[in-house]
C-alpha atoms as a PDB file:
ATOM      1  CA  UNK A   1     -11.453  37.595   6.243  1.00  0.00           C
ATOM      2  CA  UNK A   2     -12.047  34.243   6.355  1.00  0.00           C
ATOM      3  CA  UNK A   3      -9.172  33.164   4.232  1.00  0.00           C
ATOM      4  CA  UNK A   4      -6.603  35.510   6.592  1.00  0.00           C
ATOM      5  CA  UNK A   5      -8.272  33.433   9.543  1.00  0.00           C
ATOM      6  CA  UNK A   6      -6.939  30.371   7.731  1.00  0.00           C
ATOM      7  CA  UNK A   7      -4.002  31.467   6.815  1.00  0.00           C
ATOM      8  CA  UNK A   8      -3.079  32.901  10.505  1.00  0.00           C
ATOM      9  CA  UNK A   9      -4.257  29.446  12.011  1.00  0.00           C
ATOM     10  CA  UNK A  10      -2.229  27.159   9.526  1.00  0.00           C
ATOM     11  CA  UNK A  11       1.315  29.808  10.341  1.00  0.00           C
ATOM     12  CA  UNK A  12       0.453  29.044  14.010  1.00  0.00           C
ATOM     13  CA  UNK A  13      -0.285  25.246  13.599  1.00  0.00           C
ATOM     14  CA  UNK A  14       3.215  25.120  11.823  1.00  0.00           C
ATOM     15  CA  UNK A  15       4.984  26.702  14.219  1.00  0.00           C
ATOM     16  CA  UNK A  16       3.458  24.786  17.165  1.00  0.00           C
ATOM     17  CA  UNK A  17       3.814  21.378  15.564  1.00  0.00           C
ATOM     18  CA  UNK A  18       7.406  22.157  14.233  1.00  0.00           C
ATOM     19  CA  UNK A  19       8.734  23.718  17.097  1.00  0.00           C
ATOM     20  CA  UNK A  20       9.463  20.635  18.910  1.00  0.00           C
ATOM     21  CA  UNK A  21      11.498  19.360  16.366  1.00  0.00           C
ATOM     22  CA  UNK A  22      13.450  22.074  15.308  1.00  0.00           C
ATOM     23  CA  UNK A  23      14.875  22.377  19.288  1.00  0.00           C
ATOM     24  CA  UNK A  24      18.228  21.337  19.904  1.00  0.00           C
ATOM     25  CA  UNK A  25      17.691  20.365  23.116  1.00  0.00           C
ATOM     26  CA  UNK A  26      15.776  16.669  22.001  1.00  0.00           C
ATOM     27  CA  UNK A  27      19.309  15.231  21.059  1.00  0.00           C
ATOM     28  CA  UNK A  28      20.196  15.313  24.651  1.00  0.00           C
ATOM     29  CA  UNK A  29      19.770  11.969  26.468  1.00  0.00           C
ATOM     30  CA  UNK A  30      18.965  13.645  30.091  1.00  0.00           C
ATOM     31  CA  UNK A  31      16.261  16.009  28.225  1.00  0.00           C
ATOM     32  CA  UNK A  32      14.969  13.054  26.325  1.00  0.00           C
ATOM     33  CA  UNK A  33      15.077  11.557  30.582  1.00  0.00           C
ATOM     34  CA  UNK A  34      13.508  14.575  31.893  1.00  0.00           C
ATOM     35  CA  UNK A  35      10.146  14.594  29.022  1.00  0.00           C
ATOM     36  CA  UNK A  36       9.560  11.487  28.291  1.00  0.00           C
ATOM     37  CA  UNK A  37       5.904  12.291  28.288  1.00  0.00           C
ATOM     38  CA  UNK A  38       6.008  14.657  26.305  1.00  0.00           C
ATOM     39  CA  UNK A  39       7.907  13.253  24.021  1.00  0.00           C
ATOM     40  CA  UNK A  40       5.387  11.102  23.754  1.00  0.00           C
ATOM     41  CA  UNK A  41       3.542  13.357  22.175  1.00  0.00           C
ATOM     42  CA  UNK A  42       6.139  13.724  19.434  1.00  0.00           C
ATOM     43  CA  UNK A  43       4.631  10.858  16.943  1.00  0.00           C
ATOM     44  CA  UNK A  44       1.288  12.326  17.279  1.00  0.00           C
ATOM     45  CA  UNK A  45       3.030  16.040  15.860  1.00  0.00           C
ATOM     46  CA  UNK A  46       4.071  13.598  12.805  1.00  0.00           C
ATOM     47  CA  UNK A  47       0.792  12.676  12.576  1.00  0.00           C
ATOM     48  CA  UNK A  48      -0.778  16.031  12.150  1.00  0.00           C
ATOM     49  CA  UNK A  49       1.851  17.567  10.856  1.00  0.00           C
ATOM     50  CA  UNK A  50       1.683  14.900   7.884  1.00  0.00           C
ATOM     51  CA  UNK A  51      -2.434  15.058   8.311  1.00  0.00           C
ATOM     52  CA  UNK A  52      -3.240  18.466   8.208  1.00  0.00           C
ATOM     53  CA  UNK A  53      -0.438  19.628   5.734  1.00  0.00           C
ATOM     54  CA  UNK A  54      -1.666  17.102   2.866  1.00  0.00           C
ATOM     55  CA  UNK A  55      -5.018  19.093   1.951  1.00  0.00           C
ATOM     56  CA  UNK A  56      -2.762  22.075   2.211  1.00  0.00           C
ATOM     57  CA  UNK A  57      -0.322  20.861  -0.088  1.00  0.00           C
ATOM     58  CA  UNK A  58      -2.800  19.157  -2.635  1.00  0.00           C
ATOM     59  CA  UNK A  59      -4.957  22.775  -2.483  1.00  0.00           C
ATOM     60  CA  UNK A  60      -2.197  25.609  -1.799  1.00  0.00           C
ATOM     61  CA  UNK A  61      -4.183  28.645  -3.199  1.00  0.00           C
ATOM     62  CA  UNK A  62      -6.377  28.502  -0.591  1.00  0.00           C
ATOM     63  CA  UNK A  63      -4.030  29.195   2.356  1.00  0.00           C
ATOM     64  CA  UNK A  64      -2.069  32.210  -0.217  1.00  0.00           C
ATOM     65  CA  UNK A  65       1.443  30.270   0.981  1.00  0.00           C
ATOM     66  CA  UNK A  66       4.177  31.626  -1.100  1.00  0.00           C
ATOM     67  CA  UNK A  67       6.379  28.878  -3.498  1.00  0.00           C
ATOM     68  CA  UNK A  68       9.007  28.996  -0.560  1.00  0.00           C
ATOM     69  CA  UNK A  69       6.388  28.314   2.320  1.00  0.00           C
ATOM     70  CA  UNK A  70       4.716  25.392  -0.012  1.00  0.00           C
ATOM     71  CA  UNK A  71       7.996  23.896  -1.044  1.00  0.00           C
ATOM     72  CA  UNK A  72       9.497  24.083   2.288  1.00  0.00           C
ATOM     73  CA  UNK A  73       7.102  22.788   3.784  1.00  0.00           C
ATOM     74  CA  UNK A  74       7.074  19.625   1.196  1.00  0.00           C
ATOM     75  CA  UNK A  75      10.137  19.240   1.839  1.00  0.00           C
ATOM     76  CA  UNK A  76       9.980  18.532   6.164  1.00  0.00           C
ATOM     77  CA  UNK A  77       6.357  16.473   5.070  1.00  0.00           C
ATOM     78  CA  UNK A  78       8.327  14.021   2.893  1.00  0.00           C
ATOM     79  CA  UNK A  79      11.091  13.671   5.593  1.00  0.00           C
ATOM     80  CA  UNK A  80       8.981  13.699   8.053  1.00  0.00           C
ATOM     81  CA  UNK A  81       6.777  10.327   6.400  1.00  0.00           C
ATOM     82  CA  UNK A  82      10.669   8.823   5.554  1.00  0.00           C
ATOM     83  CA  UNK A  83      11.808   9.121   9.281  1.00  0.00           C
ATOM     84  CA  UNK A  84       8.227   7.371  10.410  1.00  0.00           C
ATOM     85  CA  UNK A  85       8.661   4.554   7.580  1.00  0.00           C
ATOM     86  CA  UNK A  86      11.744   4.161   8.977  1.00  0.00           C
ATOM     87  CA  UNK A  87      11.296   4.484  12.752  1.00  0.00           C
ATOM     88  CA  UNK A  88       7.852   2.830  12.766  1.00  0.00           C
ATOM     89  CA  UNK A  89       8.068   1.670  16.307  1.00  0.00           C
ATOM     90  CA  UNK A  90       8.791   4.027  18.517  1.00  0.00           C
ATOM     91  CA  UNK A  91       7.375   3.250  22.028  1.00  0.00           C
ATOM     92  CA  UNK A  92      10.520   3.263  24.616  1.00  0.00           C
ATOM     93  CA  UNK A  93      12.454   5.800  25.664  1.00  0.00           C
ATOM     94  CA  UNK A  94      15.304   3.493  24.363  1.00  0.00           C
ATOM     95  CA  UNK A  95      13.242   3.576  20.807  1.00  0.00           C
ATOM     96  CA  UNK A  96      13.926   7.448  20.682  1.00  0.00           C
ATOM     97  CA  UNK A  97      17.529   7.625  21.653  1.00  0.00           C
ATOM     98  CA  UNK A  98      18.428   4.917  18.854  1.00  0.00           C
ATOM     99  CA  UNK A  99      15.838   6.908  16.385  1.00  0.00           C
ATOM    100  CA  UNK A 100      17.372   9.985  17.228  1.00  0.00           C
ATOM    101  CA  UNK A 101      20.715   8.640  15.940  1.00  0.00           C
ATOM    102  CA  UNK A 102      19.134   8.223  12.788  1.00  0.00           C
ATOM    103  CA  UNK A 103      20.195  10.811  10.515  1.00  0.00           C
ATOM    104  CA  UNK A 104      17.119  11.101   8.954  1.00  0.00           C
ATOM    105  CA  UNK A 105      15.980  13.085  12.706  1.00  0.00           C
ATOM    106  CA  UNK A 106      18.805  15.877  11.889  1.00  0.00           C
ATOM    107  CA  UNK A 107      17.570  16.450   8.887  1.00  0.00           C
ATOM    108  CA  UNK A 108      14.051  16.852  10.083  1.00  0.00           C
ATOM    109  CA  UNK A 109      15.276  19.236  12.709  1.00  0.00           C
ATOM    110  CA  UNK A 110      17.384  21.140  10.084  1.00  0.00           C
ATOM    111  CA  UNK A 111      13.914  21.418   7.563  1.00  0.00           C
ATOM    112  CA  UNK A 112      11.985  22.157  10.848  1.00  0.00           C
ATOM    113  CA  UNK A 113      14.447  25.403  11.325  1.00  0.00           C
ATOM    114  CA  UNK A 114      13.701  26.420   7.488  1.00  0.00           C
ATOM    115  CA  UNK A 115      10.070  26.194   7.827  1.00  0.00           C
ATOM    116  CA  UNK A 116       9.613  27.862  10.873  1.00  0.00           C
ATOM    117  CA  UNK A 117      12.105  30.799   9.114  1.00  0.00           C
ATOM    118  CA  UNK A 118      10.036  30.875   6.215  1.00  0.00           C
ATOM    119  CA  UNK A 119       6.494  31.611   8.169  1.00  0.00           C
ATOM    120  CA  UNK A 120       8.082  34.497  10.744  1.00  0.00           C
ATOM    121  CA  UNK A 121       9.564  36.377   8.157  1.00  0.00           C
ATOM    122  CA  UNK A 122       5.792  36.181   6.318  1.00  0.00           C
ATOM    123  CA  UNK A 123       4.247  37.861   9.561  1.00  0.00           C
END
């Protein structure tokens, strides 16, 4: 029971941390205008994103994620750490448009999509 609990809370974690960077709509400068505080908020979903999946990906048995969740999710957790080493200083709404232009950011988006794939079609 317990371990289902886990499991549940981790899919919905995932989905509500990735979520955000999986939408479209953050590559639009009068969006980016429009939520600047949230978007704010965007550094701290690296954060625990990167936080809270690194247990999970030293200890994957516990959380029963199939090889495609666990690699998947790997994958957007080491792009995710190259896009902060890269974009370290991210403060401005001036800082996100020129991070956004990074390439790195689509291919977070683009992992983001694949992750959140891979945990609906496990429900």
């Amino acid at each position: 029971m317990n371990r289902s609990y886990e499991q549940d809370a981790l899919k919905t974690f995932i989905r509500d941390c990735v979520s955000p960077l999986a939408d479209e709509k953050s590559q639009n400068d009068a969006w980016l205008e429009g939520q600047w505080d949230k978007l704010t908020t965007i550094d701290e979903l690296y954060i625990n994103f990167c936080d809270y999946c690194e247990p999970i990906l030293e200890n994957p048995d516990r959380y029963n994620l199939s090889s495609e969740q666990l690699s998947e999710t790997k994958r957007l957790y080491d792009l995710i750490e190259s896009f902060d080493e890269k974009n370290p200083e991210i403060e401005t709404i001036e800082d996100y448009k020129k991070a956004l232009n990074d390439p790195l950011w689509k291919d977070v988006q683009i992992q983001a999509k694949v992750v959140l794939s891979k945990f609906q079609k496990s429900d």
